[in-house]
PDB file of N, CA and C in Angstrom:
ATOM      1  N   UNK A   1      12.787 -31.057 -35.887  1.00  0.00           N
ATOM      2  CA  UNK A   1      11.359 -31.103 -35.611  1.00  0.00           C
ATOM      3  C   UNK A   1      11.014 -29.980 -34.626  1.00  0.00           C
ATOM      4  N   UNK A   2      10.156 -29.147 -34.753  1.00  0.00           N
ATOM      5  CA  UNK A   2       9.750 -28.187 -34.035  1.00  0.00           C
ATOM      6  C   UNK A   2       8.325 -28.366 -33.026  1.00  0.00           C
ATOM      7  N   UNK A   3       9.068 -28.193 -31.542  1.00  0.00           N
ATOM      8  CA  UNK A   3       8.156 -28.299 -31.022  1.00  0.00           C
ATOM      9  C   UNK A   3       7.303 -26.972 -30.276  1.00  0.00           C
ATOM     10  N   UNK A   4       6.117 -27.670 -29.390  1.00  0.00           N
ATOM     11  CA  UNK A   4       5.245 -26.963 -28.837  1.00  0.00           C
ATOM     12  C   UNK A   4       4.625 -27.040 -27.482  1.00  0.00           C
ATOM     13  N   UNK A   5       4.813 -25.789 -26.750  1.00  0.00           N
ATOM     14  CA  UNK A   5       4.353 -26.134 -25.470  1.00  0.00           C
ATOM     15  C   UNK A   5       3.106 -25.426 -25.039  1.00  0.00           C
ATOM     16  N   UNK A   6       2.018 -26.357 -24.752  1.00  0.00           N
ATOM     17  CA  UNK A   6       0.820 -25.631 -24.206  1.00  0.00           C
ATOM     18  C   UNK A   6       0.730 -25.932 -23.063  1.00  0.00           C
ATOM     19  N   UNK A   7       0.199 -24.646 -22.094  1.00  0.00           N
ATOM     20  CA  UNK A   7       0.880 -24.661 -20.983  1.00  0.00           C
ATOM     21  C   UNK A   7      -0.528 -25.038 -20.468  1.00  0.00           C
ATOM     22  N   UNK A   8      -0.875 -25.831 -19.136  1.00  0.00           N
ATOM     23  CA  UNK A   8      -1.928 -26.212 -18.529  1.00  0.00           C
ATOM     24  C   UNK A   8      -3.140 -24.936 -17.603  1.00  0.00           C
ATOM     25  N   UNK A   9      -4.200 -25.236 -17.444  1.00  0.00           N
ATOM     26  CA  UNK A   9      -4.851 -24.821 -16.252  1.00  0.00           C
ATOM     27  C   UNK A   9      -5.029 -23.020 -16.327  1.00  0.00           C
ATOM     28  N   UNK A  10      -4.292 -22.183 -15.792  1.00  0.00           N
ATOM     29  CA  UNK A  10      -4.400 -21.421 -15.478  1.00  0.00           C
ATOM     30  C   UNK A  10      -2.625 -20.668 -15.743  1.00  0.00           C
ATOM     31  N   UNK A  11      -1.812 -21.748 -16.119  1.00  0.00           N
ATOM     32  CA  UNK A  11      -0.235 -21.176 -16.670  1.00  0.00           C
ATOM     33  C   UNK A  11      -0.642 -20.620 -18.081  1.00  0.00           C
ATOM     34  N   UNK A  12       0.629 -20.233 -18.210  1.00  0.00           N
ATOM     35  CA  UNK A  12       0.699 -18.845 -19.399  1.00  0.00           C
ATOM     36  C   UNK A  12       2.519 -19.610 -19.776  1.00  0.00           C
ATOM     37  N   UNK A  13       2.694 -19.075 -20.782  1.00  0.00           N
ATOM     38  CA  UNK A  13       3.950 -19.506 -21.081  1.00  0.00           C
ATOM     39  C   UNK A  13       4.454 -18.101 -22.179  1.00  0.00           C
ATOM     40  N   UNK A  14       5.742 -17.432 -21.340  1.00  0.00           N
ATOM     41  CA  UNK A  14       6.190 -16.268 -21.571  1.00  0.00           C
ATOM     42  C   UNK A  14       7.424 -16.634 -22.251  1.00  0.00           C
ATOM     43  N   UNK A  15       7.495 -15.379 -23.559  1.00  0.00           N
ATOM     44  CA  UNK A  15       9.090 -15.756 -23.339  1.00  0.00           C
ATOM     45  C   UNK A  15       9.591 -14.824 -23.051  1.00  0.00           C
ATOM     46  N   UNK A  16      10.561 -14.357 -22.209  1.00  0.00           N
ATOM     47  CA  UNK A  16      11.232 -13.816 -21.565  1.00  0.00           C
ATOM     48  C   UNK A  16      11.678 -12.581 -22.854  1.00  0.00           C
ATOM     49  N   UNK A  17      11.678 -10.726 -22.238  1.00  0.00           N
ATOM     50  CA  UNK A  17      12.297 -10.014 -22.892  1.00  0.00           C
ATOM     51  C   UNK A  17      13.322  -9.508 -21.906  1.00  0.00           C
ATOM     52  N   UNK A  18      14.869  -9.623 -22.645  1.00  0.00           N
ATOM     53  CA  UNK A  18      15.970  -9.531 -22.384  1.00  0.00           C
ATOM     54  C   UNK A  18      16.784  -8.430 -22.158  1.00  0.00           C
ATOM     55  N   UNK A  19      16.500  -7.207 -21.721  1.00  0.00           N
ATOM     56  CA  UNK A  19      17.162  -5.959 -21.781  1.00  0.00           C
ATOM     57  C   UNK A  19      18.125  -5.970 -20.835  1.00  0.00           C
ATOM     58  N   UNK A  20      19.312  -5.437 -21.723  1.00  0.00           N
ATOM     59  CA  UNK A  20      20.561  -5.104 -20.646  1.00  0.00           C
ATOM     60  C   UNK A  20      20.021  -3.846 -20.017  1.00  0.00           C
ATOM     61  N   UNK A  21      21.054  -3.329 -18.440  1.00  0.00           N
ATOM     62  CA  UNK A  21      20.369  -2.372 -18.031  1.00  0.00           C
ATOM     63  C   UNK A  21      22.119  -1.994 -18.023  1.00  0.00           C
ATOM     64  N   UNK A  22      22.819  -1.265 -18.306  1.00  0.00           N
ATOM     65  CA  UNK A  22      24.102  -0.581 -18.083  1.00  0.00           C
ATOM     66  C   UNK A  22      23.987   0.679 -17.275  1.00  0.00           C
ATOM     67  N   UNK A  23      24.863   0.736 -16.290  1.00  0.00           N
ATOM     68  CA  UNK A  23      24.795   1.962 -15.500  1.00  0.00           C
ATOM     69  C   UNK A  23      26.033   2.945 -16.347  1.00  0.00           C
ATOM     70  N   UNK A  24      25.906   4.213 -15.509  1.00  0.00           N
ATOM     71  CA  UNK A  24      26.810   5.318 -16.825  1.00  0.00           C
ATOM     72  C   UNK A  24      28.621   5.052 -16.682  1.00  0.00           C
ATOM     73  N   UNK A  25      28.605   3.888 -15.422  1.00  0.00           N
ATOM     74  CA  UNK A  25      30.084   3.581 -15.728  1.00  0.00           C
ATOM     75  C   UNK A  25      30.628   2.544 -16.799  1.00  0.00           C
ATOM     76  N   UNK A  26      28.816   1.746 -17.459  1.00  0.00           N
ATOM     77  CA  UNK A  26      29.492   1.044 -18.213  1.00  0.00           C
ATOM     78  C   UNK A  26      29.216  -0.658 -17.525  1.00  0.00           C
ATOM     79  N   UNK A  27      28.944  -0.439 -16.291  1.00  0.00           N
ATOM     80  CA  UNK A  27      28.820  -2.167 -15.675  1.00  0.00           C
ATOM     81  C   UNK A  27      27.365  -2.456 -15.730  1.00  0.00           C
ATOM     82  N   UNK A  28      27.271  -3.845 -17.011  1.00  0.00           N
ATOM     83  CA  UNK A  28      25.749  -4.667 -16.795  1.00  0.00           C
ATOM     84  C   UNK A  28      25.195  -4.818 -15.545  1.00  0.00           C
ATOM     85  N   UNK A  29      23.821  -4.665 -15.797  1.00  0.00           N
ATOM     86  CA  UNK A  29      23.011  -5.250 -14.324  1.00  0.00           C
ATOM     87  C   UNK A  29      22.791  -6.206 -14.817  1.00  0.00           C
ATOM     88  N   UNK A  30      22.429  -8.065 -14.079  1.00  0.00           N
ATOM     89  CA  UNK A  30      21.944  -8.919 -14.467  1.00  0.00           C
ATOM     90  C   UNK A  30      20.480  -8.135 -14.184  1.00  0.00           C
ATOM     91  N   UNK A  31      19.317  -9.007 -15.031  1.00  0.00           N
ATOM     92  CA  UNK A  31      17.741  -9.305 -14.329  1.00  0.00           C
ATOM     93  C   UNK A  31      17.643  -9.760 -12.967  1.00  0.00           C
ATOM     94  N   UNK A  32      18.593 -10.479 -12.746  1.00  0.00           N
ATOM     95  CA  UNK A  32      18.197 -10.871 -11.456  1.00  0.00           C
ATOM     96  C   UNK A  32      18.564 -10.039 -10.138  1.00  0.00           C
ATOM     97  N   UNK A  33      19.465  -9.112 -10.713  1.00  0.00           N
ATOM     98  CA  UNK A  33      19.880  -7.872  -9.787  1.00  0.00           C
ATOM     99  C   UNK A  33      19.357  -6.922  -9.560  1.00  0.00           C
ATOM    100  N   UNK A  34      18.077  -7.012 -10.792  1.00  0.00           N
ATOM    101  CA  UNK A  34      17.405  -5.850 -11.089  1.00  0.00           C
ATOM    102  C   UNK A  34      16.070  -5.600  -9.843  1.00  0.00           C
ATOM    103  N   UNK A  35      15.618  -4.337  -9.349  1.00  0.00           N
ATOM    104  CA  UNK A  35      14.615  -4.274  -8.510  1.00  0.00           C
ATOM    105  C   UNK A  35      13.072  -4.497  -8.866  1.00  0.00           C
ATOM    106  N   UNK A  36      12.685  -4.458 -10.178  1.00  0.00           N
ATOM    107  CA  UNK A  36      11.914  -3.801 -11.101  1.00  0.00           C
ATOM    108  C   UNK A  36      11.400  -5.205 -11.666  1.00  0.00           C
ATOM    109  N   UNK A  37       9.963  -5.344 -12.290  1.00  0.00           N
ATOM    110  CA  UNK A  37       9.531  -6.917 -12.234  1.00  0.00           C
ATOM    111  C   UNK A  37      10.327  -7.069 -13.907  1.00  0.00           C
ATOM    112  N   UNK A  38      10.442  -7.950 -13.964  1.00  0.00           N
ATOM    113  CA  UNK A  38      11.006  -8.979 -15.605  1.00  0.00           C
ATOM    114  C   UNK A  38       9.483  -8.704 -16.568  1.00  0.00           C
ATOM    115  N   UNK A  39      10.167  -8.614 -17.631  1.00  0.00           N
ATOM    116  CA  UNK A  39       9.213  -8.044 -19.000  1.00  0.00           C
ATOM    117  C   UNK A  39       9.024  -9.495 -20.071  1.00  0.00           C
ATOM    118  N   UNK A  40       7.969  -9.132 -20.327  1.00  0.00           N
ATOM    119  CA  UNK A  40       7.881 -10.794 -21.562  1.00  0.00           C
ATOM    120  C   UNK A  40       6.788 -10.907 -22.410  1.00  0.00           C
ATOM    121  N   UNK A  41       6.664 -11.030 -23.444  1.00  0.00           N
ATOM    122  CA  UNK A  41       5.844 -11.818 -23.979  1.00  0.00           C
ATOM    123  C   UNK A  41       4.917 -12.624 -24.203  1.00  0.00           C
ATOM    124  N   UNK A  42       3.389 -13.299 -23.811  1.00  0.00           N
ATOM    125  CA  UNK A  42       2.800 -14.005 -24.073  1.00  0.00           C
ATOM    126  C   UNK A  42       2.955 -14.760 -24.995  1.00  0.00           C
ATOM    127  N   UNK A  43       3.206 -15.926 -25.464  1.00  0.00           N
ATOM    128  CA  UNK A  43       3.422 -16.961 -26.322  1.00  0.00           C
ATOM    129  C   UNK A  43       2.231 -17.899 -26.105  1.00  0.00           C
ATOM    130  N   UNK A  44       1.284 -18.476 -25.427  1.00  0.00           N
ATOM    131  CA  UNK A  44       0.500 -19.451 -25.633  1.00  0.00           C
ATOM    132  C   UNK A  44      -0.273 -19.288 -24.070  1.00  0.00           C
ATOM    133  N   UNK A  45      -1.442 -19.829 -24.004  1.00  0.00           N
ATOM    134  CA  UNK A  45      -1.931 -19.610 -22.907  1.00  0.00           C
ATOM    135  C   UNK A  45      -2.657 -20.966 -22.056  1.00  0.00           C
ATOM    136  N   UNK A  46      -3.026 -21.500 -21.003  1.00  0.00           N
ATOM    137  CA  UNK A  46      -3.637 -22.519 -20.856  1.00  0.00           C
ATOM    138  C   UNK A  46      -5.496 -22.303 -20.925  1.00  0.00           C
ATOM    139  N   UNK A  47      -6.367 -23.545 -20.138  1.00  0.00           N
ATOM    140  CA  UNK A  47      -8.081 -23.355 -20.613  1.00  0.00           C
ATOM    141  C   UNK A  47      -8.176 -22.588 -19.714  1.00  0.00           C
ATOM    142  N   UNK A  48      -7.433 -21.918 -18.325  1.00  0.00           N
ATOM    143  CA  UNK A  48      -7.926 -20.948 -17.821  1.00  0.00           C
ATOM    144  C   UNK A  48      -7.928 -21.478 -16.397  1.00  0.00           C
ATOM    145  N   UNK A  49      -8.196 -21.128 -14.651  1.00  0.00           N
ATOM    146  CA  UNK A  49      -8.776 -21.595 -14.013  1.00  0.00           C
ATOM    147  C   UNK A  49      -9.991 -22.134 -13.716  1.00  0.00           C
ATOM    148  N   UNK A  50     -10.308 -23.139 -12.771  1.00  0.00           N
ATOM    149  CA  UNK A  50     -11.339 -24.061 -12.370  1.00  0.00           C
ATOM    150  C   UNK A  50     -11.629 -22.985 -11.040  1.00  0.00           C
ATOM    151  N   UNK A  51     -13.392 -22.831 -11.477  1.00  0.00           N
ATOM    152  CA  UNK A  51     -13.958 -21.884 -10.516  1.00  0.00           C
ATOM    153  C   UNK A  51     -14.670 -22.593  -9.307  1.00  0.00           C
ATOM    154  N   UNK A  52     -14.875 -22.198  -8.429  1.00  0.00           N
ATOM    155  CA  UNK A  52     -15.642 -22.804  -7.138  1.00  0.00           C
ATOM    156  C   UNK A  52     -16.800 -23.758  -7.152  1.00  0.00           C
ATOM    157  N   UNK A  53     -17.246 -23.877  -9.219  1.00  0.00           N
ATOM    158  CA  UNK A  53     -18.543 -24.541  -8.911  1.00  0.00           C
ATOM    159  C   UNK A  53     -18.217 -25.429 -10.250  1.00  0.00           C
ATOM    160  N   UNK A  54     -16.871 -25.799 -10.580  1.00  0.00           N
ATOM    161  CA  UNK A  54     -16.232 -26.117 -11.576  1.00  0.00           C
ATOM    162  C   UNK A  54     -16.286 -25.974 -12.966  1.00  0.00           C
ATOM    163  N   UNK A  55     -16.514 -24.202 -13.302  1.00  0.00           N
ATOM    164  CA  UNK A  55     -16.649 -23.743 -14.668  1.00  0.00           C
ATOM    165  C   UNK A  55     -15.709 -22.979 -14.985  1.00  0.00           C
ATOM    166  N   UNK A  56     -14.826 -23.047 -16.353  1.00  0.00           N
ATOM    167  CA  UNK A  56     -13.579 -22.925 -16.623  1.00  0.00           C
ATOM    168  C   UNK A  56     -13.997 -21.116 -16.210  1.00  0.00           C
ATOM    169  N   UNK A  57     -12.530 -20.386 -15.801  1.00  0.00           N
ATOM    170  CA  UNK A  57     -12.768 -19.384 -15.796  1.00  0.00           C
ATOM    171  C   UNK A  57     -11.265 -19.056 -16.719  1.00  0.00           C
ATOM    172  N   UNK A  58     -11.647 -17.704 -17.813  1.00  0.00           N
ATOM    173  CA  UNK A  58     -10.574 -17.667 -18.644  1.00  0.00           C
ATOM    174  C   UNK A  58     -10.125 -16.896 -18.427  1.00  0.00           C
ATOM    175  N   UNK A  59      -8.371 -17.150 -18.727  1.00  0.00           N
ATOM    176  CA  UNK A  59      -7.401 -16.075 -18.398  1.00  0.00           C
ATOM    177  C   UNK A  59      -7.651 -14.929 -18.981  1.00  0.00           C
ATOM    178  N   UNK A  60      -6.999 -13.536 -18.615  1.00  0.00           N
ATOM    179  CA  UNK A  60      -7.058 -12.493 -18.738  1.00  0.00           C
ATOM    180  C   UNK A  60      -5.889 -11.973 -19.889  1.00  0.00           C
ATOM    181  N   UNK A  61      -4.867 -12.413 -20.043  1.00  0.00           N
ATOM    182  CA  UNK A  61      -3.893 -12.215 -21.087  1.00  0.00           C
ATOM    183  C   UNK A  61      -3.856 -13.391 -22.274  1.00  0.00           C
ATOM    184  N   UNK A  62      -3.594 -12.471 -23.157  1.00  0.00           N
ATOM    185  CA  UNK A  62      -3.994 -13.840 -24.811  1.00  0.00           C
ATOM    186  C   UNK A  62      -2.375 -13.614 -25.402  1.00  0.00           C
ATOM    187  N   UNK A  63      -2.182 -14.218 -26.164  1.00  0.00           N
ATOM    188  CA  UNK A  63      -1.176 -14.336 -27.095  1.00  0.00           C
ATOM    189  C   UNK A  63      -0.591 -13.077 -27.340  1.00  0.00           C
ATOM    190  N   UNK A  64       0.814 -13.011 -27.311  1.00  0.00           N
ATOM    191  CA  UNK A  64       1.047 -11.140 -28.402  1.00  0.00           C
ATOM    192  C   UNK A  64       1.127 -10.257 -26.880  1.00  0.00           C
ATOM    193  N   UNK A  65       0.361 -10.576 -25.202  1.00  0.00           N
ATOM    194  CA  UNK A  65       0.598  -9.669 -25.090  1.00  0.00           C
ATOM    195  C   UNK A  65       1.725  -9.303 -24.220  1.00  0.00           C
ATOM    196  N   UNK A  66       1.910  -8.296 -24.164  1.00  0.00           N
ATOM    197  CA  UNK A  66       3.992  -7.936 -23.276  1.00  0.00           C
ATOM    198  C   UNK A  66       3.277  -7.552 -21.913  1.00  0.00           C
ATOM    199  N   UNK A  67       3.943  -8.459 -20.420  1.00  0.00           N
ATOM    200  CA  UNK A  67       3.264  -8.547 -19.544  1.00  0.00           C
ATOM    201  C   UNK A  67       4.720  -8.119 -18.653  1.00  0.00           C
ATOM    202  N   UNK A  68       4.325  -7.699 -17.449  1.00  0.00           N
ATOM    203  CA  UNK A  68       5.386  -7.753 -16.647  1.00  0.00           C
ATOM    204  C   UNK A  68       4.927  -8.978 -15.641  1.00  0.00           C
ATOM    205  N   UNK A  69       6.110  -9.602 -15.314  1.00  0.00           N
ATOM    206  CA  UNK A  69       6.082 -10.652 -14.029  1.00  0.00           C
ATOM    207  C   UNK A  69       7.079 -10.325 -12.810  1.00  0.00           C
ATOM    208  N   UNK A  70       6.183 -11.058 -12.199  1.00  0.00           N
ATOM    209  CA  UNK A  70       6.935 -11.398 -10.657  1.00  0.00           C
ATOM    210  C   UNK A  70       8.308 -12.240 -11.109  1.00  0.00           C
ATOM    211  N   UNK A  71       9.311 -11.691 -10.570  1.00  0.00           N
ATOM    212  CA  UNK A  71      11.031 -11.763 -10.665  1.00  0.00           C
ATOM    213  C   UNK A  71      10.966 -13.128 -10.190  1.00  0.00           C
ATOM    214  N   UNK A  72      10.320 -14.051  -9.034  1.00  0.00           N
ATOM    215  CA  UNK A  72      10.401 -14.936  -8.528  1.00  0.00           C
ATOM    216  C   UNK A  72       9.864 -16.132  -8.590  1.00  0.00           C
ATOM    217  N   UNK A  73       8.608 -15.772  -9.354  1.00  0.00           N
ATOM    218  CA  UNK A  73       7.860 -16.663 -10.169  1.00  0.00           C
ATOM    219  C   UNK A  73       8.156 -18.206 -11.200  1.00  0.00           C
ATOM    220  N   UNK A  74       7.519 -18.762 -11.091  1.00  0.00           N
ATOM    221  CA  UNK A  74       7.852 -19.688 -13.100  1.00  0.00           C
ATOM    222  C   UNK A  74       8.672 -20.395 -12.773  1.00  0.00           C
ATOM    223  N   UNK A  75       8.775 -21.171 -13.713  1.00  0.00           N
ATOM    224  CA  UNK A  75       9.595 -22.396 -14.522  1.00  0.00           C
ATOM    225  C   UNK A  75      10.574 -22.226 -15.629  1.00  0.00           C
ATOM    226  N   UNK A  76      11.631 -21.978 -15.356  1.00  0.00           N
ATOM    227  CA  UNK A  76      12.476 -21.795 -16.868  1.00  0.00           C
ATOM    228  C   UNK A  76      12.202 -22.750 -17.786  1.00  0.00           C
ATOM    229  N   UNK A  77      12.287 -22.956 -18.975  1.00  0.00           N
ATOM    230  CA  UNK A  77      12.040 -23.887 -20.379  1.00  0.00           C
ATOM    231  C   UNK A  77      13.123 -23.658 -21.113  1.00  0.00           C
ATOM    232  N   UNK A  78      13.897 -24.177 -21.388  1.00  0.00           N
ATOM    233  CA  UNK A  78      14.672 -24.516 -22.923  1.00  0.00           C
ATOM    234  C   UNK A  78      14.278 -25.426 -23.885  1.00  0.00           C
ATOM    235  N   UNK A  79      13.957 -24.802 -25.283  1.00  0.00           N
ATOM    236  CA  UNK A  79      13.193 -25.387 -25.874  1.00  0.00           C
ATOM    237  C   UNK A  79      13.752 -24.842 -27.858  1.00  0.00           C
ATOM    238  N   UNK A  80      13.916 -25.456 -28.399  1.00  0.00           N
ATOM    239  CA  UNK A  80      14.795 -24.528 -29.283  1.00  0.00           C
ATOM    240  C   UNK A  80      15.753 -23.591 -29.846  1.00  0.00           C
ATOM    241  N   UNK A  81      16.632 -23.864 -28.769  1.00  0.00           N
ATOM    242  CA  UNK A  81      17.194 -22.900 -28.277  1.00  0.00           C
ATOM    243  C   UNK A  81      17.283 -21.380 -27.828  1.00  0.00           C
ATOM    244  N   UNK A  82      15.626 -21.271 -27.119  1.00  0.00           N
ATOM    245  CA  UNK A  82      14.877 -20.729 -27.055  1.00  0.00           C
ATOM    246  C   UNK A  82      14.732 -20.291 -25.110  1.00  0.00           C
ATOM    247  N   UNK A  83      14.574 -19.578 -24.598  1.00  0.00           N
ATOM    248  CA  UNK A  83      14.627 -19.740 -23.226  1.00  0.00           C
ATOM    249  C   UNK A  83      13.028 -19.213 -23.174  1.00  0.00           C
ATOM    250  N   UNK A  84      11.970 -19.736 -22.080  1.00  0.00           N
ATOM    251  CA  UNK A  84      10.493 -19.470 -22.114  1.00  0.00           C
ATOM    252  C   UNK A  84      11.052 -19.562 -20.227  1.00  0.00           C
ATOM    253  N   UNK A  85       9.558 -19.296 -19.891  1.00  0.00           N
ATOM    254  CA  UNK A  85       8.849 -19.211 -18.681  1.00  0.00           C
ATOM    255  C   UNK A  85       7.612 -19.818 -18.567  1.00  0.00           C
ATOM    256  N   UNK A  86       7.262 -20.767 -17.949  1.00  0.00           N
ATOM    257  CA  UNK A  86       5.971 -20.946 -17.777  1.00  0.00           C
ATOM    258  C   UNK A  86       5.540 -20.366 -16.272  1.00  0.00           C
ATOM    259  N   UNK A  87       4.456 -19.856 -16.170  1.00  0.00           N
ATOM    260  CA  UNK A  87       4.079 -19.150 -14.912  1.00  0.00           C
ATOM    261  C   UNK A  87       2.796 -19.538 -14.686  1.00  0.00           C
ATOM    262  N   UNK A  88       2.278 -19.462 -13.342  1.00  0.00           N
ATOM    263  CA  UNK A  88       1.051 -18.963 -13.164  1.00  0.00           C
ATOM    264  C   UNK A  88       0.381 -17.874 -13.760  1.00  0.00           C
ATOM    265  N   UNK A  89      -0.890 -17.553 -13.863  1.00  0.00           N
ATOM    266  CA  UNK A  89      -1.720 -16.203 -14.121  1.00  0.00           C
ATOM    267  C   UNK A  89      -1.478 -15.323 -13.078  1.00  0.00           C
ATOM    268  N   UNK A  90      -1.131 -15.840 -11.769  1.00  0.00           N
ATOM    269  CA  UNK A  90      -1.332 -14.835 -10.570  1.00  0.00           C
ATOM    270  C   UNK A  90       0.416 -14.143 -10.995  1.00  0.00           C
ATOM    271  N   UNK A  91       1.536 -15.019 -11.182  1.00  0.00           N
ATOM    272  CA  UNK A  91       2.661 -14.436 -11.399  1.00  0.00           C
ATOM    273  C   UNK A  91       2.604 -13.238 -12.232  1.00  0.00           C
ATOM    274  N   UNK A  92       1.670 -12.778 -12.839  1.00  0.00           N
ATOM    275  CA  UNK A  92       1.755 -11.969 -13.994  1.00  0.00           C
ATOM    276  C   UNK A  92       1.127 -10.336 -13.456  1.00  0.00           C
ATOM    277  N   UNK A  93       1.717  -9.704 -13.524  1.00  0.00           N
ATOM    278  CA  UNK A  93       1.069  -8.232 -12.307  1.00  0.00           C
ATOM    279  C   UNK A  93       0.649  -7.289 -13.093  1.00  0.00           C
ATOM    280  N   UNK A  94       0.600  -6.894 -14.807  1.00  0.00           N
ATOM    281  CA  UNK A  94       0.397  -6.297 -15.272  1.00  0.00           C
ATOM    282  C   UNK A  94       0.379  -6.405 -16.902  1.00  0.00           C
ATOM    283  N   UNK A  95      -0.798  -5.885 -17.723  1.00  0.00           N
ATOM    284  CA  UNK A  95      -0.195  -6.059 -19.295  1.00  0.00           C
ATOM    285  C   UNK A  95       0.453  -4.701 -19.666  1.00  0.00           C
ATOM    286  N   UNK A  96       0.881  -4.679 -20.064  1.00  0.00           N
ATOM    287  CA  UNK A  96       1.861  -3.075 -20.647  1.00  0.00           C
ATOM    288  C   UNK A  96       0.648  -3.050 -22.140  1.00  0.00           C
ATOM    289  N   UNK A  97       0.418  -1.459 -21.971  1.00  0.00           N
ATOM    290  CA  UNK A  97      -0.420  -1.192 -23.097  1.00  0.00           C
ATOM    291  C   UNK A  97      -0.198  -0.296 -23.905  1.00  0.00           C
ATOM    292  N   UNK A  98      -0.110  -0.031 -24.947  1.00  0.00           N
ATOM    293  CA  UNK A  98       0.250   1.111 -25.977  1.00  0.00           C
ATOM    294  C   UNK A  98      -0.336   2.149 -25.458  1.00  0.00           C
ATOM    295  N   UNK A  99       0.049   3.457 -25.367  1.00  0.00           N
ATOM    296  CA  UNK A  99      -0.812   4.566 -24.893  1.00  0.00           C
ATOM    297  C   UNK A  99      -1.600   5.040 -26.622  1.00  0.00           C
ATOM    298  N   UNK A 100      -2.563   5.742 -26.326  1.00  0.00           N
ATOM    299  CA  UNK A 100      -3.894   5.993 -27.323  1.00  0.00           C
ATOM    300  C   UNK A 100      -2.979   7.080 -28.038  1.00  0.00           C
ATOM    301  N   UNK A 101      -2.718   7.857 -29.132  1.00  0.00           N
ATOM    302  CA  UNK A 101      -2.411   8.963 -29.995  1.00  0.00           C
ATOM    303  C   UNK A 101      -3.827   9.913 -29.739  1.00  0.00           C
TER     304      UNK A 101
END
């Protein structure tokens, strides 16, 4: 049975992109060794934050898009054998964008 996670409020639910980083001798960096924020995916999004006068305010990243996050951030998920992130919106510092031709 395949499931589904929609993430609440103002969370985002990433799944994590996985790049080895090898230095030229040949030794892996983990991610977590790495200086540089963690790369991912948008997978599903929540209704957004609750504004000062209680009107939904909507997130800024949608589905599809490849975001960088804060290394320190989130919630790990295993879920299909699947590894996700659920985060805050604030965890999220940037969308990576195709440059124009």
């Amino acid at each position: 049975m395949e499931h589904h996670l929609k993430p609440l409020g103002d969370r985002v639910l990433v799944e994590p992109i996985e790049e080895q980083e090898v230095t030229s001798t040949g030794i892996v960096i983990p991610q977590t060794a790495r200086e540089r924020p963690a790369e991912g995916i948008v997978v599903e999004v929540g209704t957004g934050r609750t504004g000062k006068e209680g009107q939904k305010v909507p997130l800024e990243v949608k589905r599809g898009d490849r975001v960088l996050l804060n290394n320190y951030g989130g919630t790990e998920v295993s879920l299909e054998d699947r590894t996700f992130k659920v985060v805050q919106s604030d965890d999220i510092l940037a969308v990576l964008v195709e440059p124009r031709s």
